[in-house]
C-alpha atoms as a PDB file:
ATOM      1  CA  UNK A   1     138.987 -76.811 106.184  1.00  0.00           C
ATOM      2  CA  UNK A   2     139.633 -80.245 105.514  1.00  0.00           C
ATOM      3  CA  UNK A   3     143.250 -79.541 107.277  1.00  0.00           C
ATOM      4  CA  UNK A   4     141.154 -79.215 110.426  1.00  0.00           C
ATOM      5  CA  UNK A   5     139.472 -82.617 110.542  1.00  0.00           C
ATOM      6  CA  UNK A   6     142.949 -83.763 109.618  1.00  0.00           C
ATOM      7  CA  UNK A   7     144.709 -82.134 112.621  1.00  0.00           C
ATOM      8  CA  UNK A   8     141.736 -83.381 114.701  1.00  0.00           C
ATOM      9  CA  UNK A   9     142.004 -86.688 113.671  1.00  0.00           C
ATOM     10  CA  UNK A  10     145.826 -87.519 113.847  1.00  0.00           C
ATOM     11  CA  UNK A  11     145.412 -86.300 117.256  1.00  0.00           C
ATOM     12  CA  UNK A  12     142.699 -88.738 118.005  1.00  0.00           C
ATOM     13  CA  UNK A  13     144.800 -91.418 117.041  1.00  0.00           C
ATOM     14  CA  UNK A  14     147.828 -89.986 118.994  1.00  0.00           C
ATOM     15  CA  UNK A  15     145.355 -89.602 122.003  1.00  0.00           C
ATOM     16  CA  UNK A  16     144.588 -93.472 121.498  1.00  0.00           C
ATOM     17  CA  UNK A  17     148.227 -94.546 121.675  1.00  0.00           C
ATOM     18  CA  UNK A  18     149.191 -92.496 125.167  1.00  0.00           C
ATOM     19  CA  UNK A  19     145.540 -92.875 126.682  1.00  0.00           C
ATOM     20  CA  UNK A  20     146.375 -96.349 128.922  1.00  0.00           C
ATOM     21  CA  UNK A  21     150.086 -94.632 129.888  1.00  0.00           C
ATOM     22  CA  UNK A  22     150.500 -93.598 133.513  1.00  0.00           C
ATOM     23  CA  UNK A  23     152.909 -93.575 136.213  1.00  0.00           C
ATOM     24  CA  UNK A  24     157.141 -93.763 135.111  1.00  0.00           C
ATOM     25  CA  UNK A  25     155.137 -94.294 131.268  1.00  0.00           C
ATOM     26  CA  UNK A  26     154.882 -90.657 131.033  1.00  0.00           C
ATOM     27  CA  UNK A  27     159.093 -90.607 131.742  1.00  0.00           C
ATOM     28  CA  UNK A  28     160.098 -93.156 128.939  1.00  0.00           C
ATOM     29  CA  UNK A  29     162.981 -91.372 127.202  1.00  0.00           C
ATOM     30  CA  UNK A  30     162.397 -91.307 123.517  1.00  0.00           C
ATOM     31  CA  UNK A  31     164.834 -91.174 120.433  1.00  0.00           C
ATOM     32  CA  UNK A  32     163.781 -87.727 119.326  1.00  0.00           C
ATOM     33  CA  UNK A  33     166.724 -86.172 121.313  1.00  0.00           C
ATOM     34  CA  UNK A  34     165.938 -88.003 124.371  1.00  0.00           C
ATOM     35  CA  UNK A  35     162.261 -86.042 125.139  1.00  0.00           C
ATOM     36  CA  UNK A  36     160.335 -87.975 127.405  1.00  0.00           C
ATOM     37  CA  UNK A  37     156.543 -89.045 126.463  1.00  0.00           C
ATOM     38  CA  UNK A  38     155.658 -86.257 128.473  1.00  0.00           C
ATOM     39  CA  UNK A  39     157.612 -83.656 127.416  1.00  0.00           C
ATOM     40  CA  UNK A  40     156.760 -84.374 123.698  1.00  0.00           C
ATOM     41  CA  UNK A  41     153.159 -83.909 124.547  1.00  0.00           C
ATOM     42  CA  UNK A  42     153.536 -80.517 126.895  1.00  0.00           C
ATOM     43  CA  UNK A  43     155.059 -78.886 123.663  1.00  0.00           C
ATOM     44  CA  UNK A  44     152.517 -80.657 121.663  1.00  0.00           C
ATOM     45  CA  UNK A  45     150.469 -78.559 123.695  1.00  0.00           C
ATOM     46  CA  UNK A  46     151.992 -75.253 123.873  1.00  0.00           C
ATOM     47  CA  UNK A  47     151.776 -74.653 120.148  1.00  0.00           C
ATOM     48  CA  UNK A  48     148.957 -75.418 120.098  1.00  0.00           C
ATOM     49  CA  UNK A  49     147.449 -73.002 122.282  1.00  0.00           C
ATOM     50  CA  UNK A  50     149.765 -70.655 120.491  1.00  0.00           C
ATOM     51  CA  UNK A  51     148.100 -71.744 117.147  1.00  0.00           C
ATOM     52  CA  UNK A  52     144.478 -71.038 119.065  1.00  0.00           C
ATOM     53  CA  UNK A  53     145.849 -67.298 119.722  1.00  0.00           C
ATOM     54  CA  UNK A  54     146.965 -66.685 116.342  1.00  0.00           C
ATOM     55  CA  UNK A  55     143.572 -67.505 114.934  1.00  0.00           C
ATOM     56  CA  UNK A  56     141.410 -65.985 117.593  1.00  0.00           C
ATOM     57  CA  UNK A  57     143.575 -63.520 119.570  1.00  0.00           C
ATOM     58  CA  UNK A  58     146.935 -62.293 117.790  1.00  0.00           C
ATOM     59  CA  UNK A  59     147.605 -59.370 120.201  1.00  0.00           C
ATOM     60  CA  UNK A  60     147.252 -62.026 123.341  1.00  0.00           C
ATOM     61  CA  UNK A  61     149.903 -64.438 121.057  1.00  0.00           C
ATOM     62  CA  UNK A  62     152.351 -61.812 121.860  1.00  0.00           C
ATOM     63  CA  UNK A  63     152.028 -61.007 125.109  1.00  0.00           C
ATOM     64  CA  UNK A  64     152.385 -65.394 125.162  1.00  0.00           C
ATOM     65  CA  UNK A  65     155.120 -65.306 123.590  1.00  0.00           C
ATOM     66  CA  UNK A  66     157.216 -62.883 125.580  1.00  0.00           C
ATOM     67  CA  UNK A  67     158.828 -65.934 128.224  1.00  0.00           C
ATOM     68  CA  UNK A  68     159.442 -67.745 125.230  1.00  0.00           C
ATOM     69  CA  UNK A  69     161.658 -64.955 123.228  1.00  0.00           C
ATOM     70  CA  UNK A  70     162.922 -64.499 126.841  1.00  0.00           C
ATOM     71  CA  UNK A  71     164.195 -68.319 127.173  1.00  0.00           C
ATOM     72  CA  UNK A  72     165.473 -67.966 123.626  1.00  0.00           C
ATOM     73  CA  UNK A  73     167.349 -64.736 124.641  1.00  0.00           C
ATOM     74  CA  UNK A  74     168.920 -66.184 127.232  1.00  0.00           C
ATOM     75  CA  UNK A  75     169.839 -69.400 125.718  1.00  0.00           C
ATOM     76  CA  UNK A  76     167.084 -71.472 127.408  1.00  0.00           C
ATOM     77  CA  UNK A  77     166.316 -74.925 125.820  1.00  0.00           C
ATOM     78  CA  UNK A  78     162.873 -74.989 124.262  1.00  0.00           C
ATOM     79  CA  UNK A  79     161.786 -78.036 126.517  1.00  0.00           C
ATOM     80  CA  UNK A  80     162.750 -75.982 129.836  1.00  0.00           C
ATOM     81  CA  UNK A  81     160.969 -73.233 128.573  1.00  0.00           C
ATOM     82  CA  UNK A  82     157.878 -74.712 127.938  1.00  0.00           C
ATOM     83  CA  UNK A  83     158.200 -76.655 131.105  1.00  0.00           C
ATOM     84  CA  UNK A  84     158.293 -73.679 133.263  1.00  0.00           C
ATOM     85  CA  UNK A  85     155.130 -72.174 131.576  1.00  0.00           C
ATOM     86  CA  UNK A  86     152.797 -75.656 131.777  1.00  0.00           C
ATOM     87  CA  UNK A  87     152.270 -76.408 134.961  1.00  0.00           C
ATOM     88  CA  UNK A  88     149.910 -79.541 134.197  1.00  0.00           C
ATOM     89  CA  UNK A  89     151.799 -83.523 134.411  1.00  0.00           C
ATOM     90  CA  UNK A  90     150.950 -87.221 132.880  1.00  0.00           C
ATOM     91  CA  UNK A  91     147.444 -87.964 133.082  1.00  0.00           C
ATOM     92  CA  UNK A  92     146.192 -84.278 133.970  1.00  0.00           C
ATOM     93  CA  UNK A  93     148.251 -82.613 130.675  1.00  0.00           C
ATOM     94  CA  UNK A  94     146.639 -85.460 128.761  1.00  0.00           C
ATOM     95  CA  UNK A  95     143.361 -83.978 129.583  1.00  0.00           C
ATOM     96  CA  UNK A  96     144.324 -80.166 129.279  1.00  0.00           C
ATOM     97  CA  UNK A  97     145.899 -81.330 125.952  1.00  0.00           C
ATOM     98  CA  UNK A  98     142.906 -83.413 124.729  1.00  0.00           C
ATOM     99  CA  UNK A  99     140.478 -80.402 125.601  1.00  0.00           C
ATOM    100  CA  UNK A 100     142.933 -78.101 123.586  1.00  0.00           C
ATOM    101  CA  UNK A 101     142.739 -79.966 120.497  1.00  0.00           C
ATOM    102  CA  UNK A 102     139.421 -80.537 120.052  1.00  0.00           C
ATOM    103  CA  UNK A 103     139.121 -76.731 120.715  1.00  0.00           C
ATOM    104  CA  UNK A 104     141.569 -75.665 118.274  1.00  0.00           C
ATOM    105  CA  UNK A 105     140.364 -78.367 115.518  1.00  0.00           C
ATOM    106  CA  UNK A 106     136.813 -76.645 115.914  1.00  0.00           C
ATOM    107  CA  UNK A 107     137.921 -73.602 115.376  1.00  0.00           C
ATOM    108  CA  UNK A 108     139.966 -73.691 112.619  1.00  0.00           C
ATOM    109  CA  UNK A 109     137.404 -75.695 111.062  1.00  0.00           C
ATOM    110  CA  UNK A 110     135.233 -72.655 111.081  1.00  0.00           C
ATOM    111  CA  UNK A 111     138.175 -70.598 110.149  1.00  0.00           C
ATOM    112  CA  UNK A 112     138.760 -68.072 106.914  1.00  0.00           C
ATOM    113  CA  UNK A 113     141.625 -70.383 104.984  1.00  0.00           C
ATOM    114  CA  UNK A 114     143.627 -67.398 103.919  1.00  0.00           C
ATOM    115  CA  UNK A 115     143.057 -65.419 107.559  1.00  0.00           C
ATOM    116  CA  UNK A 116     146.916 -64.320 108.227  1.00  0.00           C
ATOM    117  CA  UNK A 117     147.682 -66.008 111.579  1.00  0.00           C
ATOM    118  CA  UNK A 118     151.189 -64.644 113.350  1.00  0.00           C
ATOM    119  CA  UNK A 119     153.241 -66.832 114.623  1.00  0.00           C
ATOM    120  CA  UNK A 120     157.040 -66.420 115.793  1.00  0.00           C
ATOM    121  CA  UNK A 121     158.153 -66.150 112.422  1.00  0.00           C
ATOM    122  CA  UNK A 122     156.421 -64.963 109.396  1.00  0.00           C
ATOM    123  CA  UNK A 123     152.734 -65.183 109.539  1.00  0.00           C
ATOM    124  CA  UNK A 124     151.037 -67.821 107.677  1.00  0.00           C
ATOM    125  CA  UNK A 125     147.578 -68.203 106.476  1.00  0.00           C
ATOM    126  CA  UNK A 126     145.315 -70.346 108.838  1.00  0.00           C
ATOM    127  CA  UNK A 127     145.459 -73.216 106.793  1.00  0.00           C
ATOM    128  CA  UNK A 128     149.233 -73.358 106.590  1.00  0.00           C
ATOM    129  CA  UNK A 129     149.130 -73.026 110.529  1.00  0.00           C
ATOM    130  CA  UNK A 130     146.756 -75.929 110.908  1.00  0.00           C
ATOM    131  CA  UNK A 131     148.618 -77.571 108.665  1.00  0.00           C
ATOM    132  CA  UNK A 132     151.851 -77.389 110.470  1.00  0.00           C
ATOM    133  CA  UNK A 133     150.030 -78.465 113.787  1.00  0.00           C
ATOM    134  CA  UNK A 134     149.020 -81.816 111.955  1.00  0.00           C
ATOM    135  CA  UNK A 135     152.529 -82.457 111.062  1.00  0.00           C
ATOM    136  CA  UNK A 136     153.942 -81.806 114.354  1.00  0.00           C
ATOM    137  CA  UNK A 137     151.634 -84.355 115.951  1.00  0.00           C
ATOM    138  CA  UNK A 138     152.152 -86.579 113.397  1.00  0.00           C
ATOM    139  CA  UNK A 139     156.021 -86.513 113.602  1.00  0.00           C
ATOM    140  CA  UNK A 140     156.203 -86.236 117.489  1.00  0.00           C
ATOM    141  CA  UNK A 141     153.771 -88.609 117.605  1.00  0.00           C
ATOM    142  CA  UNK A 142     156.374 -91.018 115.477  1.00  0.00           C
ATOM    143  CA  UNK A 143     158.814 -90.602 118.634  1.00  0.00           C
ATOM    144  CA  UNK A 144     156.223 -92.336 120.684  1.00  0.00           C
ATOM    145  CA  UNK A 145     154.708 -94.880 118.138  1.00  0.00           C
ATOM    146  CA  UNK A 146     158.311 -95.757 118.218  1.00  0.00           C
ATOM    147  CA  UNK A 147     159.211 -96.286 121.632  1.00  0.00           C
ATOM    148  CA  UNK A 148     156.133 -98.079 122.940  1.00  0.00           C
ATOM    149  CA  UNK A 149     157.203-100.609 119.952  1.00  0.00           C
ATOM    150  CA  UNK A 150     153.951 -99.784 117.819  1.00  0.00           C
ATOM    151  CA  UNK A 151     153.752 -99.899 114.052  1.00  0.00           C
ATOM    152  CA  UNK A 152     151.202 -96.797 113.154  1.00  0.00           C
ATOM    153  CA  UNK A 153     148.647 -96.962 110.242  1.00  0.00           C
ATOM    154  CA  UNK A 154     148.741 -94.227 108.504  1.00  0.00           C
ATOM    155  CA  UNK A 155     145.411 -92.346 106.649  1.00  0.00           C
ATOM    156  CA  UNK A 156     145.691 -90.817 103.214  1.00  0.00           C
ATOM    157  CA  UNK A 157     145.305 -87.346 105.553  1.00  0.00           C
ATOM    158  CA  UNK A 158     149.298 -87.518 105.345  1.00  0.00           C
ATOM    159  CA  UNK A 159     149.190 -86.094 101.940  1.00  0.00           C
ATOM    160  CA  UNK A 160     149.000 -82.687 104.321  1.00  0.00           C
ATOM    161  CA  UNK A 161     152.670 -83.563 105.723  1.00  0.00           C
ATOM    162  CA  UNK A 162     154.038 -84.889 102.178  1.00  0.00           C
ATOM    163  CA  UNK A 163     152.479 -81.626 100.761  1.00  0.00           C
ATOM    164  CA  UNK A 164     154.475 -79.319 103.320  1.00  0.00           C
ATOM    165  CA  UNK A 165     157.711 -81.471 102.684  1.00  0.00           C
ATOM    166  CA  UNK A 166     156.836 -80.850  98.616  1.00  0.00           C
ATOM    167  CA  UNK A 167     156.421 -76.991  99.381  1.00  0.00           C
ATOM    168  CA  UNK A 168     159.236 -76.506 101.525  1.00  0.00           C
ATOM    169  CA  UNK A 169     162.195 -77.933  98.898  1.00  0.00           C
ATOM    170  CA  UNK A 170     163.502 -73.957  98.974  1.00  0.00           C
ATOM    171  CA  UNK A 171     163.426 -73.748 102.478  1.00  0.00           C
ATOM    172  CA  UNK A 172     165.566 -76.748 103.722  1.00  0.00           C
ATOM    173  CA  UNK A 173     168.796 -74.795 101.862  1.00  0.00           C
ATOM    174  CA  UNK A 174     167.673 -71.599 101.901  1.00  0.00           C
ATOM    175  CA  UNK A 175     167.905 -72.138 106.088  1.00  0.00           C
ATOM    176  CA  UNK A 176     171.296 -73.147 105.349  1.00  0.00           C
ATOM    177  CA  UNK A 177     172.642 -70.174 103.322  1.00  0.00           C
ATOM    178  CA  UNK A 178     172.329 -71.783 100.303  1.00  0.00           C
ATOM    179  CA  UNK A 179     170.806 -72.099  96.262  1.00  0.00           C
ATOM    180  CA  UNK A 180     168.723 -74.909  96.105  1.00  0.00           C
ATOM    181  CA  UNK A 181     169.540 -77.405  93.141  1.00  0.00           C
ATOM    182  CA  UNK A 182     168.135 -77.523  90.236  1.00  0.00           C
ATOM    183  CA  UNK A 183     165.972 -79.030  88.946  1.00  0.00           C
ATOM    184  CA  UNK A 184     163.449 -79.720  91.279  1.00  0.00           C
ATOM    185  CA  UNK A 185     163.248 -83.349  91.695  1.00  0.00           C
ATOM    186  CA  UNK A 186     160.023 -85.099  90.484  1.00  0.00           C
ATOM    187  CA  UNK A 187     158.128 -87.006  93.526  1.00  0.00           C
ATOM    188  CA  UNK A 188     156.271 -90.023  92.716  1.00  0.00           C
ATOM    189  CA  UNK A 189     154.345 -91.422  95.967  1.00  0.00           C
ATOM    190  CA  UNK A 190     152.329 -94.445  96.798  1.00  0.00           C
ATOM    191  CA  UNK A 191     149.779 -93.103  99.681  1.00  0.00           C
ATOM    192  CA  UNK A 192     148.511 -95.241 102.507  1.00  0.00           C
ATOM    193  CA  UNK A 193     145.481 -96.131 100.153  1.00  0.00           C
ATOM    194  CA  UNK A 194     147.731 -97.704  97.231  1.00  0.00           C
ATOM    195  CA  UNK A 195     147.072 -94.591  95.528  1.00  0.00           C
ATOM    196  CA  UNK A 196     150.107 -92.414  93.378  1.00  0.00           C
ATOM    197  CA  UNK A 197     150.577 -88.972  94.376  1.00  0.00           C
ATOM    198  CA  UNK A 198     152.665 -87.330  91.695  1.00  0.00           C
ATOM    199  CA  UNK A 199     154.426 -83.996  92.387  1.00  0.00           C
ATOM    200  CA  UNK A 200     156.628 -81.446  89.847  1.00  0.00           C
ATOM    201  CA  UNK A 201     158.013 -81.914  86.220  1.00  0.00           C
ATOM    202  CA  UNK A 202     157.886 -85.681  85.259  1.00  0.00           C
ATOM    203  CA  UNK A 203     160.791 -84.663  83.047  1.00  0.00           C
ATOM    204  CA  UNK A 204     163.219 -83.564  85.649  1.00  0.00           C
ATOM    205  CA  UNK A 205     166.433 -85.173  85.754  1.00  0.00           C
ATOM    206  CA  UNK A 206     166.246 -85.575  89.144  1.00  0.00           C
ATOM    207  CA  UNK A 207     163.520 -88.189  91.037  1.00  0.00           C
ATOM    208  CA  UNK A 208     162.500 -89.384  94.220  1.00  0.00           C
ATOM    209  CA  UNK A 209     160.310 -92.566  94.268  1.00  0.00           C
ATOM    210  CA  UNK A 210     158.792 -94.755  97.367  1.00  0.00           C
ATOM    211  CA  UNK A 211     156.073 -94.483  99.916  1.00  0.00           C
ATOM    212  CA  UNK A 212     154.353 -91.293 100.782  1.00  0.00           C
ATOM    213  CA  UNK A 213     155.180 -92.548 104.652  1.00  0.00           C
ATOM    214  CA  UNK A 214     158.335 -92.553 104.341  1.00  0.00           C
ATOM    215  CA  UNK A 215     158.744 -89.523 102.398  1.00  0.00           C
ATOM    216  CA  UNK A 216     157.131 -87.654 105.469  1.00  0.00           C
ATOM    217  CA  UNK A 217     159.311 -89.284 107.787  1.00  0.00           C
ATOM    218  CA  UNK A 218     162.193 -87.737 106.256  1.00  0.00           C
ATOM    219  CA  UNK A 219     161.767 -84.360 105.452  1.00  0.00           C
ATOM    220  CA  UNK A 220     159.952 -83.995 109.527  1.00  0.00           C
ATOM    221  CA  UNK A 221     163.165 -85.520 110.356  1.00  0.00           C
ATOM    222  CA  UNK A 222     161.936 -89.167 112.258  1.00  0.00           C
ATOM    223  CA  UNK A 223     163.789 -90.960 109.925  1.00  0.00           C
ATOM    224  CA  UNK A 224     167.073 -90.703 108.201  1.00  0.00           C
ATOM    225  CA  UNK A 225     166.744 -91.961 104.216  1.00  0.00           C
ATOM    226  CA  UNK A 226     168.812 -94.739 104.860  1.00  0.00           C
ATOM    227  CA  UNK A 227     166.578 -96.208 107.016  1.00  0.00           C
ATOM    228  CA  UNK A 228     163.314 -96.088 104.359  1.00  0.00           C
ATOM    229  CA  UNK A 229     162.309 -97.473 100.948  1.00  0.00           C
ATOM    230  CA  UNK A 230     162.890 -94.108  99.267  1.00  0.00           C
ATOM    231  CA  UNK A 231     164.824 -94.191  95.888  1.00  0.00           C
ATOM    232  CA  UNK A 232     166.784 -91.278  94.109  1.00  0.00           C
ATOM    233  CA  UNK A 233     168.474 -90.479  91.519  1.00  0.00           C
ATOM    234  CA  UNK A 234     170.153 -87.169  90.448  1.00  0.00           C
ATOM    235  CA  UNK A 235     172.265 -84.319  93.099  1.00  0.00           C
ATOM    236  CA  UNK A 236     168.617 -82.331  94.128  1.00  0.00           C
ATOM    237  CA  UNK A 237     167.199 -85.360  95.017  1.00  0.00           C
ATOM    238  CA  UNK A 238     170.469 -86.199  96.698  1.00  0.00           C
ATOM    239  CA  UNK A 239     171.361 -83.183  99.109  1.00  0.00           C
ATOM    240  CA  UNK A 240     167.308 -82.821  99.883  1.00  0.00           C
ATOM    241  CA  UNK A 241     166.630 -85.406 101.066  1.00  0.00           C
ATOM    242  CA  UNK A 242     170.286 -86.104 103.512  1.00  0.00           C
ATOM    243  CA  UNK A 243     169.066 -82.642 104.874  1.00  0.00           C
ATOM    244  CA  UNK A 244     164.984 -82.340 104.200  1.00  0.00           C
ATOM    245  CA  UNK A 245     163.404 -79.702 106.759  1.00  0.00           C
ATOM    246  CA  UNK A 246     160.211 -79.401 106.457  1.00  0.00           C
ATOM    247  CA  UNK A 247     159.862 -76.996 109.666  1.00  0.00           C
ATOM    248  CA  UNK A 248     161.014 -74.005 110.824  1.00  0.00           C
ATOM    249  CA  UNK A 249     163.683 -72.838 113.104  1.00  0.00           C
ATOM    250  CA  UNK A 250     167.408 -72.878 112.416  1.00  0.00           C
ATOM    251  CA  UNK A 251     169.048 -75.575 109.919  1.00  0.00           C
ATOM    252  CA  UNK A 252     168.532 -79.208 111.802  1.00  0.00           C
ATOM    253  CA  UNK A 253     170.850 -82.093 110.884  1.00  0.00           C
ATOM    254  CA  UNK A 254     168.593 -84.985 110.512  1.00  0.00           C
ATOM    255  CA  UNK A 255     169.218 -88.103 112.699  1.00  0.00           C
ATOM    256  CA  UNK A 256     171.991 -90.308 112.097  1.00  0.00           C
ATOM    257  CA  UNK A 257     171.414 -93.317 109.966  1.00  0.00           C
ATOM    258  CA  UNK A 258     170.164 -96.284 112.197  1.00  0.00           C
ATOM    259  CA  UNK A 259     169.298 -94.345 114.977  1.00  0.00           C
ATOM    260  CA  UNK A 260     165.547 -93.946 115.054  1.00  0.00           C
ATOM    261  CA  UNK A 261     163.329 -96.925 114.209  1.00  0.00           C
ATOM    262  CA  UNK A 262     160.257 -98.908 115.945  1.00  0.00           C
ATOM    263  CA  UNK A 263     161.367-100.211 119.344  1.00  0.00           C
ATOM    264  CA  UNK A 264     161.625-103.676 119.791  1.00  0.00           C
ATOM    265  CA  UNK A 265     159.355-105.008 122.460  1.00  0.00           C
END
């Protein structure tokens, strides 16, 4: 799957960035919520050894994902939960994380696209599940980009993120109990590579316009649209894009205009 080498690669690049980081480095408070390098990259890592179950073990995933339901149960946050069941710190969850994604990139790569893969919700097919691992690096990985004050280049592999944001339009107001608008705005996308990337009805009434980057910062919620070069026109493109969720979970405000942006050095 072509998703694989994707994943695989933006977590190369990730693994580039955070390589030379030790010592208080790993402690440097980000704006995504205020998660630490580290803690970004422990649940980096979780998922993905829960992705790795799904695809080779589903009945293990469970038994996995037991303390997690627990923490959830019991009103745990995520981070706390995750910190409790990775015992690994700085440089030595850099390695155990590095080992896991070259594992899990390899074996998706050999992987059935359409294998059904559980997960905590509904099960997806392998290749949405590798899918969503590349976009969770990628838009963790913009926390940290961020605050070490580094500009990242992106690769035309981000149509995989933009795609996801395209395919989840339903999703970010079905999450919040309601009808999503229509009509479906029309997308038109310059990629990393100067290409267009076109998307819907070119005869919608509603369109969003601007770079593929930013597009994918939005709906994964590292930027708000004020801050980008996006440009709308019409009420769908409107209320998607002030609330774009391209993940899952419960409905997730996106950050406040101005408040998440390269750190300056």
């Amino acid at each position: 799957m072509e998703q694989a080498q994707a994943f695989l690669e933006e977590s190369q690049d990730l693994d580039s960035l955070i390589a030379p980081l030790d010592g208080a480095d790993w402690t440097r408070k980000t704006a995504f919520k205020q998660w630490s390098i580290e803690v970004i990259l422990r649940h980096l890592h979780f998922w993905n050894k829960m992705a790795l179950a799904a695809l080779e073990a589903p009945e293990d995933l469970k038994t996995m994902l037991v303390p997690v339901l627990e923490g959830f149960q019991r009103g745990d946050a995520l981070v706390d939960v995750e910190s409790q069941l990775v015992s690994e710190r700085g440089g030595n969850l850099l390695s155990t994380w590095r080992e896991t994604y070259l594992t899990v990139a390899d074996a998706y790569s050999k992987a059935d696209p359409a294998q059904r893969c559980p997960w905590v919700g509904p099960s997806m097919s392998a290749r949405s599940c590798i899918t969503a691992r590349q976009m969770e690096t990628w838009a963790h990985g913009q926390a940290i980009y961020d605050e070490l004050g580094q500009v990242r280049e992106n690769m035309d592999r981000l149509r995989n993120v933009v795609i996801l944001g395209i395919n989840t339009y339903d999703w970010t107001f079905q999450v919040r109990g309601e009808e999503a608008p229509q009509p479906k705005p029309y997308v038109e996308l310059m990629a990393p590579s100067g290409d267009e990337w076109r998307f819907g009805d070119s005869d919608s009434t509603s369109r969003i316009s601007g770079s593929a980057e930013a597009f994918a910062q939005v709906v994964t919620q590292t930027r708000h649209v004020e801050d980008t070069d996006l440009e709308y026109s019409g009420e769908p493109a409107q209320r998607w894009l002030y609330n774009a969720q391209c993940f899952a979970g419960g409905a997730s405000p996106p950050p406040a205009p101005g408040t998440r942006s390269v750190r300056q050095i």
